[in-house]
C-alpha atoms as a PDB file:
ATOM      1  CA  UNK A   1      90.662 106.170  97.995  1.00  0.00           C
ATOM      2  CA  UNK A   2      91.383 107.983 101.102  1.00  0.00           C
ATOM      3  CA  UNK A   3      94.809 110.025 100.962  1.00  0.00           C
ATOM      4  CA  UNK A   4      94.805 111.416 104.939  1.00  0.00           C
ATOM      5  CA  UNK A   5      95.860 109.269 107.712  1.00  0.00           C
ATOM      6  CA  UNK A   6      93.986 105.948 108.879  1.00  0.00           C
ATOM      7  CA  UNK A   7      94.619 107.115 112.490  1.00  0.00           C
ATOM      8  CA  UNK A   8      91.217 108.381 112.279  1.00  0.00           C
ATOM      9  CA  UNK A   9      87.599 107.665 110.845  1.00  0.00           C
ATOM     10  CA  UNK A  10      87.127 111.459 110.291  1.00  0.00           C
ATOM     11  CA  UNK A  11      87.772 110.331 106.446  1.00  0.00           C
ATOM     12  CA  UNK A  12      85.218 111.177 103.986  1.00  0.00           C
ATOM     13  CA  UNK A  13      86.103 108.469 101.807  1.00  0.00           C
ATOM     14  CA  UNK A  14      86.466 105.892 105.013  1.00  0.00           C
ATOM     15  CA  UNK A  15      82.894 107.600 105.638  1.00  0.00           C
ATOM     16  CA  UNK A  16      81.244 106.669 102.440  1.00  0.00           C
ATOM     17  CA  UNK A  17      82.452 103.630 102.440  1.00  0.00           C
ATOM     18  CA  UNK A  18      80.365 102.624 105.537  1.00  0.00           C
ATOM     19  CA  UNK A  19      77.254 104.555 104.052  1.00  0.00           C
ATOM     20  CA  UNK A  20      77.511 102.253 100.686  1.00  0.00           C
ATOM     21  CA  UNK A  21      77.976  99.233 103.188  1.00  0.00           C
ATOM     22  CA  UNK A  22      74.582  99.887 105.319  1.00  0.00           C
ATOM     23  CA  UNK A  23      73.206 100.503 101.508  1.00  0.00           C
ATOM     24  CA  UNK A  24      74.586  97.087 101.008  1.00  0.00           C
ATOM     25  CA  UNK A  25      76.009  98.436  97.538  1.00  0.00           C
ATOM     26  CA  UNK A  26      78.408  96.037  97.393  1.00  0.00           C
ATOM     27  CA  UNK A  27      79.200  92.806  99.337  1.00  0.00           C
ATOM     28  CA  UNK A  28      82.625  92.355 100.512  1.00  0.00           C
ATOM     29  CA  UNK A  29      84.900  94.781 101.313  1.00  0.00           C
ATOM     30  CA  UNK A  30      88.873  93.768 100.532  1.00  0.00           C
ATOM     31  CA  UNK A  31      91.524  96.211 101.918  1.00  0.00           C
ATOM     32  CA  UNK A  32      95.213  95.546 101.187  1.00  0.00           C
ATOM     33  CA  UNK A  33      96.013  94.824 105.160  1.00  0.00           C
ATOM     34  CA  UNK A  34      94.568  96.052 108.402  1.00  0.00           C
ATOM     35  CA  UNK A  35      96.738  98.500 109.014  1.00  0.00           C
ATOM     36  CA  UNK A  36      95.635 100.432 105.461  1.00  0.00           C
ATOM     37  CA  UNK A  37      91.969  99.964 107.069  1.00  0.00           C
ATOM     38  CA  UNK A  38      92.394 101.205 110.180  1.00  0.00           C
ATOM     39  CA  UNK A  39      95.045 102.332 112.264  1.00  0.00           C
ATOM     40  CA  UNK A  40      93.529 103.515 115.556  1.00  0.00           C
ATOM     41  CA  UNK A  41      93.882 100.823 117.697  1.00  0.00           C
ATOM     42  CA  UNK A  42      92.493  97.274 117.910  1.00  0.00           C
ATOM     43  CA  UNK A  43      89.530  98.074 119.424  1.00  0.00           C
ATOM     44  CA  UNK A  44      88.134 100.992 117.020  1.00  0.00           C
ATOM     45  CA  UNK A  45      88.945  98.294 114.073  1.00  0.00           C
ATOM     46  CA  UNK A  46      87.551  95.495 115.533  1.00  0.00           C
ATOM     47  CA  UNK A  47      84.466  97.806 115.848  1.00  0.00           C
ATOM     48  CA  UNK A  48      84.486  98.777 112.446  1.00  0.00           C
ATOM     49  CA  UNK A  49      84.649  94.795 111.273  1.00  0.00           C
ATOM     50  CA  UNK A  50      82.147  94.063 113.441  1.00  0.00           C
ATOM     51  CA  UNK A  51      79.806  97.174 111.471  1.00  0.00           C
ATOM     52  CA  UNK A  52      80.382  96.043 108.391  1.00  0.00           C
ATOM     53  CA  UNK A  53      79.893  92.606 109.230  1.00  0.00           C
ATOM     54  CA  UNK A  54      76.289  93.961 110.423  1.00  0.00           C
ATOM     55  CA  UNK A  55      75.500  95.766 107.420  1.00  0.00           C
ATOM     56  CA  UNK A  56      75.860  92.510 105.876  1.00  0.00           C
ATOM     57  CA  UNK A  57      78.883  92.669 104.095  1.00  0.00           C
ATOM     58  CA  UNK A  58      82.208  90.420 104.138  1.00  0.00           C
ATOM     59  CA  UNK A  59      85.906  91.623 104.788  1.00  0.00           C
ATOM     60  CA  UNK A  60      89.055  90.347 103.850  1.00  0.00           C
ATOM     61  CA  UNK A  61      92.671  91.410 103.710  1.00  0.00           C
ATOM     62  CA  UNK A  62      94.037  90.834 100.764  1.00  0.00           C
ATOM     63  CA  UNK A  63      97.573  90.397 102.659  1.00  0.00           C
ATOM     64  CA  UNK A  64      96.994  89.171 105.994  1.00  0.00           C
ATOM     65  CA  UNK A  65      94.928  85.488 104.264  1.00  0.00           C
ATOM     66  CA  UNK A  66      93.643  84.751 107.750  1.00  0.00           C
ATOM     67  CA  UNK A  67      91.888  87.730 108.325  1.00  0.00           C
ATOM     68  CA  UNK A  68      88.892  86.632 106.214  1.00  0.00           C
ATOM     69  CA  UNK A  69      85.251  87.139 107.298  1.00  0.00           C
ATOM     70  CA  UNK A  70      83.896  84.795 104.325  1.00  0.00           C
ATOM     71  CA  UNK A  71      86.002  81.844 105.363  1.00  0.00           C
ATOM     72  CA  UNK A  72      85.822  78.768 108.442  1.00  0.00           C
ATOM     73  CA  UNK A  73      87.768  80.492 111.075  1.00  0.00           C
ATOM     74  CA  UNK A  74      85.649  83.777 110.957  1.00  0.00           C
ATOM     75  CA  UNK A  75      84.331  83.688 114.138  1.00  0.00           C
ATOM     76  CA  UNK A  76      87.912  82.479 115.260  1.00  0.00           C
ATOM     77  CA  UNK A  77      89.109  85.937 113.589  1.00  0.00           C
ATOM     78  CA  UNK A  78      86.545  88.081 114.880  1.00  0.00           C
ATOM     79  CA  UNK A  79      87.090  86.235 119.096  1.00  0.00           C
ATOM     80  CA  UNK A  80      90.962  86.564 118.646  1.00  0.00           C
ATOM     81  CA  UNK A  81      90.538  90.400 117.688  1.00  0.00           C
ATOM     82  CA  UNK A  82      88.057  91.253 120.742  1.00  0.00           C
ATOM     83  CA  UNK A  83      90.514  89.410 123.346  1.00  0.00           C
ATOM     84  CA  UNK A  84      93.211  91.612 121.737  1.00  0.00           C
ATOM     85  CA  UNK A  85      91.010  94.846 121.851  1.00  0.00           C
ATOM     86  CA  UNK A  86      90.276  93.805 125.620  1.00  0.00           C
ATOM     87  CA  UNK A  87      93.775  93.344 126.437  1.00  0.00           C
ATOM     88  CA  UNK A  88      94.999  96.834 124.716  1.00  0.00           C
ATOM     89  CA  UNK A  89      92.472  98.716 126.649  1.00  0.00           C
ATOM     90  CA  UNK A  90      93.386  97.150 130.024  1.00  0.00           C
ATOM     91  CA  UNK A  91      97.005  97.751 129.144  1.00  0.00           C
ATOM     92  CA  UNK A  92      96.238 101.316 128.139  1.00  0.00           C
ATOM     93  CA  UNK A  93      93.964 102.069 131.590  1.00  0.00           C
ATOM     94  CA  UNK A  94      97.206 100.485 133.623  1.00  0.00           C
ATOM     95  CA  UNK A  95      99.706 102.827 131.692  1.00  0.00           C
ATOM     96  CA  UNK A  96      97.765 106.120 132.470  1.00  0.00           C
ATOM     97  CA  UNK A  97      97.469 105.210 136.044  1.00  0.00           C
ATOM     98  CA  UNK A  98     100.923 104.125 136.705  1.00  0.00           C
ATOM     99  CA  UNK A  99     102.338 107.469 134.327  1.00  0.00           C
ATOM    100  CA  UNK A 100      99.871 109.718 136.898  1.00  0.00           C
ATOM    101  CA  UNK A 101     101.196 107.772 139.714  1.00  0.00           C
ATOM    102  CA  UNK A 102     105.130 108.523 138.670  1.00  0.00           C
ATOM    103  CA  UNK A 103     104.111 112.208 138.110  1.00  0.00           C
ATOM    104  CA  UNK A 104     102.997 112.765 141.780  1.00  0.00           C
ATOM    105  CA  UNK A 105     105.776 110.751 143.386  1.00  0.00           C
ATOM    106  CA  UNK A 106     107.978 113.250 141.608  1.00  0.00           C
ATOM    107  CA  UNK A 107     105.486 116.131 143.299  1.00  0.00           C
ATOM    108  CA  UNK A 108     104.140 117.394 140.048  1.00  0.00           C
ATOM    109  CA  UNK A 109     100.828 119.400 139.878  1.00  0.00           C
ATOM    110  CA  UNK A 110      98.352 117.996 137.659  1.00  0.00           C
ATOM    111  CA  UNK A 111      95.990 119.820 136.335  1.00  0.00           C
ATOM    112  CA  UNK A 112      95.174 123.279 135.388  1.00  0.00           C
ATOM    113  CA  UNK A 113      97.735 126.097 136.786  1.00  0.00           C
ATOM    114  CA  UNK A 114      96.380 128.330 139.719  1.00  0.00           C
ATOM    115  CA  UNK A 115      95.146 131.717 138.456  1.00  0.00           C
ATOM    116  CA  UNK A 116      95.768 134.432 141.263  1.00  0.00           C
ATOM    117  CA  UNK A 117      92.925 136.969 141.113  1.00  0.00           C
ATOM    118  CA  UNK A 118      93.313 140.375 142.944  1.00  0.00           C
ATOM    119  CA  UNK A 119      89.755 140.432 143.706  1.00  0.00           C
ATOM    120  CA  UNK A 120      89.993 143.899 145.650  1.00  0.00           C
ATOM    121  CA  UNK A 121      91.426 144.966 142.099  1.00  0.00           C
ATOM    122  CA  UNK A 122      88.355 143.195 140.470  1.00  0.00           C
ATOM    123  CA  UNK A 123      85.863 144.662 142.812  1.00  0.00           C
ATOM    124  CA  UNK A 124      87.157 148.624 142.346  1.00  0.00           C
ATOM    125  CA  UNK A 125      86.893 148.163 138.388  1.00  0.00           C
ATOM    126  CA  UNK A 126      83.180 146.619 138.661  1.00  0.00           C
ATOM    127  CA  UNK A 127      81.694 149.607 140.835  1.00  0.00           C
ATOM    128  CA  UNK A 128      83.413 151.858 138.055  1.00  0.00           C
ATOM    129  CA  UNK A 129      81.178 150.279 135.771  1.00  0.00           C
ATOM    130  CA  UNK A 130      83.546 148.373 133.547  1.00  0.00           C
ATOM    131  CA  UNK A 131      82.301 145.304 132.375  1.00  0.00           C
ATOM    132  CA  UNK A 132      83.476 141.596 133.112  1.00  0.00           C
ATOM    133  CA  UNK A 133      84.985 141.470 129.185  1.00  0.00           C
ATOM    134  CA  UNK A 134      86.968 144.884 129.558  1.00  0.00           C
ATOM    135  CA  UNK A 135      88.138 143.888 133.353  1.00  0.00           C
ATOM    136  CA  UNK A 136      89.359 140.116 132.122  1.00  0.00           C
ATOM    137  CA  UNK A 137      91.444 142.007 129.357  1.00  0.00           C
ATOM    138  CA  UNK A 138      92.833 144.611 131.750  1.00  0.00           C
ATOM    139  CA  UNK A 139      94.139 142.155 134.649  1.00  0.00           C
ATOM    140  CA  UNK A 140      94.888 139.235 131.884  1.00  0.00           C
ATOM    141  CA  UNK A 141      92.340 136.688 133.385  1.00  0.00           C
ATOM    142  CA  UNK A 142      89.409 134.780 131.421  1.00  0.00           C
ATOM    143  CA  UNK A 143      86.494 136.076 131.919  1.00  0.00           C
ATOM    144  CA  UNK A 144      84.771 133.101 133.724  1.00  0.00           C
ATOM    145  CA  UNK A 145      87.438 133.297 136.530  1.00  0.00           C
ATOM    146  CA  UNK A 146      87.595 136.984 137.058  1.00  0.00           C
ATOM    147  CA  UNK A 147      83.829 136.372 137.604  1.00  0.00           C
ATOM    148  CA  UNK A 148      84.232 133.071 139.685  1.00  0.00           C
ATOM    149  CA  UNK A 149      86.938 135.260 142.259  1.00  0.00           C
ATOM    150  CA  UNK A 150      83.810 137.587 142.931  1.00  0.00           C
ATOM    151  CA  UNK A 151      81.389 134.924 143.678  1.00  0.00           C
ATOM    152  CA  UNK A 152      83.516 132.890 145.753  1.00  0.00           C
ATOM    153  CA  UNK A 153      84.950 136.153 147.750  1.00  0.00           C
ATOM    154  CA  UNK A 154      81.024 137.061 147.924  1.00  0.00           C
ATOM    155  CA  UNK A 155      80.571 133.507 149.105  1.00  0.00           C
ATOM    156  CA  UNK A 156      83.385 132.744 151.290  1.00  0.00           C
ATOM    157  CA  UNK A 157      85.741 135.909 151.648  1.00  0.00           C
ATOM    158  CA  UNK A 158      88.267 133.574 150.412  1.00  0.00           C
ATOM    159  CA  UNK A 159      89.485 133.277 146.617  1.00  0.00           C
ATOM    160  CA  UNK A 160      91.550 130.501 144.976  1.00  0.00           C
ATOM    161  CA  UNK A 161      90.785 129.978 141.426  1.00  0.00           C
ATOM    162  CA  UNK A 162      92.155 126.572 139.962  1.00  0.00           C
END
């Protein structure tokens, strides 16, 4: 029995569980309702049925009668599931675009913040022989960029670091 969140299948029980199935050590799998099996979307569980039901073995909810993969309506079960997984991820897809869409109407900057690099500054310490490490801790900068402002001034004369 698992005792950390089904929002995941980083479980190590949920994880054995799928290694006994493609061992086919046992034959049907009954959880108390699809929720306690999964909980990380419709999709991810419908993938997970669809494993087990490779491996060979059955699933049922011991709640929820119709979800049954032994009985008549399993394929029913199994079609209703993927046009629901199908439906969540197109609704997902159309909520991140129109969220992204509201945050640039309202002139919001996505992604990372622009790092400002004095690369004159940057230059000075590298002919005194400091190294990229000690200059990125000096002028509070990552590393990468402090090294990315000399390449493009080298490059372009111009710097903008994003």
């Amino acid at each position: 029995m698992d005792h950390v969140t089904g929002s995941t299948d980083e479980r190590p029980q949920f994880q054995q569980m799928f290694q006994d199935a493609s061992q086919r050590k046992f034959d049907v799998l009954l959880f108390w309702s699809l929720d306690r099996l999964s909980r990380e979307g419709v999709l991810e569980t419908l993938q997970h049925l669809q494993r087990l039901t490779s491996y060979g073995v059955a699933w049922r909810s011991f709640t929820e009668q119709y979800l049954d993969s032994t009985g008549i309506f399993r394929e029913a079960v199994i079609g209703i599931l993927a046009a629901i997984a199908k439906q969540e991820r197109v609704r997902l897809a159309e909520r991140t675009r129109a969220g992204l869409e509201r945050v640039r109407r309202e002139g919001k900057r996505l992604g990372r913040p622009e790092a400002k690099a004095d690369t004159a500054m940057i230059r000075a310490l590298r002919e005194q022989g400091q190294s990229w490490a000690e200059i990125s801790r000096r002028i509070g900068l990552a590393r990468a960029t402090v090294q990315r402002a000399c390449v493009q001034v080298a490059a372009t004369g111009l710097v903008r670091i994003k």
